[in-house]
Structures are given as structure tokens and as C-alpha cells.
C-alpha atoms as a PDB file:
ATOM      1  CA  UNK A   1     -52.694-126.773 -35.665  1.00  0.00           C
ATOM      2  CA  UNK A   2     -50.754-125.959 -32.251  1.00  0.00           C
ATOM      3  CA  UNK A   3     -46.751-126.132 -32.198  1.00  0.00           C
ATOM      4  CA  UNK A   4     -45.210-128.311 -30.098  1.00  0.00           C
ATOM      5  CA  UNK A   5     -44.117-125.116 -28.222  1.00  0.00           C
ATOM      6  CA  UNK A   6     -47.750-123.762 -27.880  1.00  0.00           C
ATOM      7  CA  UNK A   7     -48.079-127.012 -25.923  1.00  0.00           C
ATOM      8  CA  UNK A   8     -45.080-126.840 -24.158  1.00  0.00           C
ATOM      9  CA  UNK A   9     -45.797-122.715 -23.031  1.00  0.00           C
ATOM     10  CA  UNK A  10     -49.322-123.667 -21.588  1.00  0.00           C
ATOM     11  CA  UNK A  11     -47.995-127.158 -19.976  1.00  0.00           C
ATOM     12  CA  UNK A  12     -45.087-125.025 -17.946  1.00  0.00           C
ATOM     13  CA  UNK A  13     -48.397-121.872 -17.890  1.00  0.00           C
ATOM     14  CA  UNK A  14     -50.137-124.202 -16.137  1.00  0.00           C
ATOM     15  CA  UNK A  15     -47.779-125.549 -13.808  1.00  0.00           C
ATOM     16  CA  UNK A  16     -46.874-122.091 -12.364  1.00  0.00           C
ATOM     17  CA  UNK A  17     -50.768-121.665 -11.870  1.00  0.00           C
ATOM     18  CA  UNK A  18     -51.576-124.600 -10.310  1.00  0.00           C
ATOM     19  CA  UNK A  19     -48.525-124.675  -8.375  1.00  0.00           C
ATOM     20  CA  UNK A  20     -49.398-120.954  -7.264  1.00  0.00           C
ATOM     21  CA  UNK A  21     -53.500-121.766  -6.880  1.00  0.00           C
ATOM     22  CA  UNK A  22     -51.398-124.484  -4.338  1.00  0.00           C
ATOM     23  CA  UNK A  23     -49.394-121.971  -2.512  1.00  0.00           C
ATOM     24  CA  UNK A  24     -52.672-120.362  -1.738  1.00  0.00           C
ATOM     25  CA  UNK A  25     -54.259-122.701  -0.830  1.00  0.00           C
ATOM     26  CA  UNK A  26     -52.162-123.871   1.277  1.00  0.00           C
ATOM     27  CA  UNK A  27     -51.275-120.321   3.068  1.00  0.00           C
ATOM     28  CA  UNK A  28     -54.806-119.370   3.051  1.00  0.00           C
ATOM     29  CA  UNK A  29     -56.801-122.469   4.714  1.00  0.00           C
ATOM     30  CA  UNK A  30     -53.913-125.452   5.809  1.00  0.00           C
ATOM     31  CA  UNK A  31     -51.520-123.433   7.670  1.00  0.00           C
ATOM     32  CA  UNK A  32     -54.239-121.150   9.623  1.00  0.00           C
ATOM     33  CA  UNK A  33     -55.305-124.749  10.777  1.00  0.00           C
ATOM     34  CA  UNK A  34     -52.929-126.218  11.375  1.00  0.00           C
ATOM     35  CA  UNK A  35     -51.147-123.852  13.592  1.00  0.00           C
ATOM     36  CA  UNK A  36     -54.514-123.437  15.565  1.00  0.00           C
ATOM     37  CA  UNK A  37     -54.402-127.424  16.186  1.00  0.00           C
ATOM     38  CA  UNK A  38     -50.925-126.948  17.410  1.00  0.00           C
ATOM     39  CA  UNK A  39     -51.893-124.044  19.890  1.00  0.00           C
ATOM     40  CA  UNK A  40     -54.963-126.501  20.984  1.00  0.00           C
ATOM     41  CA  UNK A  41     -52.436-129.308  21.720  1.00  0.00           C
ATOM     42  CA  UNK A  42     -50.475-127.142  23.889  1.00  0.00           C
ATOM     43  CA  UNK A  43     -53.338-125.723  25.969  1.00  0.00           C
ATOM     44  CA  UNK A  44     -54.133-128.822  26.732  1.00  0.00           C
ATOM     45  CA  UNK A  45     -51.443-130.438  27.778  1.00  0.00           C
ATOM     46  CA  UNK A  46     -50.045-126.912  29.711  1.00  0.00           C
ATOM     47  CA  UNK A  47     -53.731-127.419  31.141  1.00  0.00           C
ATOM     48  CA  UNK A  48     -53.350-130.739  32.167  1.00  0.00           C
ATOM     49  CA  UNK A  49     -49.830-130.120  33.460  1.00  0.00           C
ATOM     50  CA  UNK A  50     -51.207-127.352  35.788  1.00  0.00           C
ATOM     51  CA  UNK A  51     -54.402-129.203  36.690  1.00  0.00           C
ATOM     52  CA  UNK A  52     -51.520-132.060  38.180  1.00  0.00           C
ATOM     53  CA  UNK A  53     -49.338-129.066  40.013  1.00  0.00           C
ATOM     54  CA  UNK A  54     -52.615-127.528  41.624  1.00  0.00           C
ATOM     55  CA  UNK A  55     -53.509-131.290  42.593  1.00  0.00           C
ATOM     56  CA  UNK A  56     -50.257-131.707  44.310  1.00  0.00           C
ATOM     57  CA  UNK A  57     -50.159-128.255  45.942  1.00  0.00           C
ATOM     58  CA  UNK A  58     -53.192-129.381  47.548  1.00  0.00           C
ATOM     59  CA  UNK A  59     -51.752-132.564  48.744  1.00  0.00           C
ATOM     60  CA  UNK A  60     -48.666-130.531  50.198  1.00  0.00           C
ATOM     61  CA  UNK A  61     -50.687-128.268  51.762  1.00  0.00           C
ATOM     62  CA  UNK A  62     -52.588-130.283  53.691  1.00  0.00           C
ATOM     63  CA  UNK A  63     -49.240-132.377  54.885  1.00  0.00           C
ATOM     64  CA  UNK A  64     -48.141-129.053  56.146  1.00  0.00           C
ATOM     65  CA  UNK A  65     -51.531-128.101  57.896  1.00  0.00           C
ATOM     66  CA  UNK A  66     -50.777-131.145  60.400  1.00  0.00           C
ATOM     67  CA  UNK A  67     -46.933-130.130  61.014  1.00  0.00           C
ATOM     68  CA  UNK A  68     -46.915-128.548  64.775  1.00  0.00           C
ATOM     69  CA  UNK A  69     -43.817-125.851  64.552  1.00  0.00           C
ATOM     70  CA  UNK A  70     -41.273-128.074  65.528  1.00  0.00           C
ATOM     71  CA  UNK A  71     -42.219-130.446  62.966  1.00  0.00           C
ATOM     72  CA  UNK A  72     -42.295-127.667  60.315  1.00  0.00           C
ATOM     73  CA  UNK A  73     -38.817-126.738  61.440  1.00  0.00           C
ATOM     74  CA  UNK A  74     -37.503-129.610  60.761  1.00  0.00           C
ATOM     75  CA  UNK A  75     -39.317-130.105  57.713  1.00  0.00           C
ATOM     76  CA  UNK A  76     -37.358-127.436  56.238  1.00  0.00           C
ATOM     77  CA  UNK A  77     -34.044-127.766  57.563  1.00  0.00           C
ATOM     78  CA  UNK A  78     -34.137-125.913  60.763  1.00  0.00           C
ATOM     79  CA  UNK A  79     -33.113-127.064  64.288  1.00  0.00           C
ATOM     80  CA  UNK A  80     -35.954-126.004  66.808  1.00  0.00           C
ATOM     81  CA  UNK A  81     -34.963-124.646  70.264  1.00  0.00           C
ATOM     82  CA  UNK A  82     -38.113-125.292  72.145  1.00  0.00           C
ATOM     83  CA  UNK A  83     -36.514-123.056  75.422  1.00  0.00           C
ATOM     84  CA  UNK A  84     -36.991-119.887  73.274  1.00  0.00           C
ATOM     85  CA  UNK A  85     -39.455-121.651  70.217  1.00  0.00           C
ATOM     86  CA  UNK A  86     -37.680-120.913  67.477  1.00  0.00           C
ATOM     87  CA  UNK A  87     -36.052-122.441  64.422  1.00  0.00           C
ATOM     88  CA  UNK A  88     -31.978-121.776  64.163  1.00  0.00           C
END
């Protein structure tokens, strides 16, 4: 018959295996994806974050097409002396 610490060895012998068959498991297929769905999340939301700058850019650029130089001057803090058309 098998000892109560035959029984005991192969319960804790199994344990450490499937614990360890777990551990690979998990570094071998769940992690991989896991941090590739976290890299995916980020592109996209760096993508969408840069899709809404270029948008705006575009926006800004065409307010600043219209701007005469005087108008642009002032735009950015200047004071234009139309006698010599410049921007102090």
C-alpha cells in the first residue's frame, strides 16, 4: 500500500510541477500578449492624439494664411510700424 508520506511527496511533487507548467505558461504565451495589446493601445491612442494635433495645425495654418503683416504682428506680440513695415 502507499504511506501517507508517498502521498504527501507526490501531492507537494505535483504542486511544484503544475505550479512551474503555470509559470510557463504564463511567461511563454500570456505575457508576450499581453504586452503586445498594451503597445496596440498606445499606438492608437498616440495615433489618434497626433491625427487631432495635425487637424489643428491645419486649422492654425490657414488662420495665419489670411493675417496681412500687420495682423501677424500683432498676432504675436509685436507692435507694427507701418512708416518703415516692421514689427518692434
Amino acid at each position: 500500500m502507499i504511506s501517507r508520506a508517498s502521498l504527501a511527496a507526490g501531492g507537494v511533487v505535483g504542486l511544484i510541477f503544475g505550479l512551474l507548467l503555470f509559470h510557463l505558461i504564463n511567461i511563454a504565451v500570456w505575457r508576450p500578449a499581453a504586452v503586445n495589446e498594451g503597445r496596440e493601445i498606445e499606438r492608437s491612442a498616440i495615433l489618434k492624439q497626433v491625427m487631432k494635433n495635425i487637424e489643428q495645425r491645419g486649422k492654425t495654418n490657414a488662420e495665419i494664411r489670411v493675417l496681412d503683416s500687420s495682423a501677424l504682428c500683432r498676432e504675436l506680440g509685436g507692435r507694427w510700424v507701418p512708416e518703415h513695415r516692421v514689427c518692434d
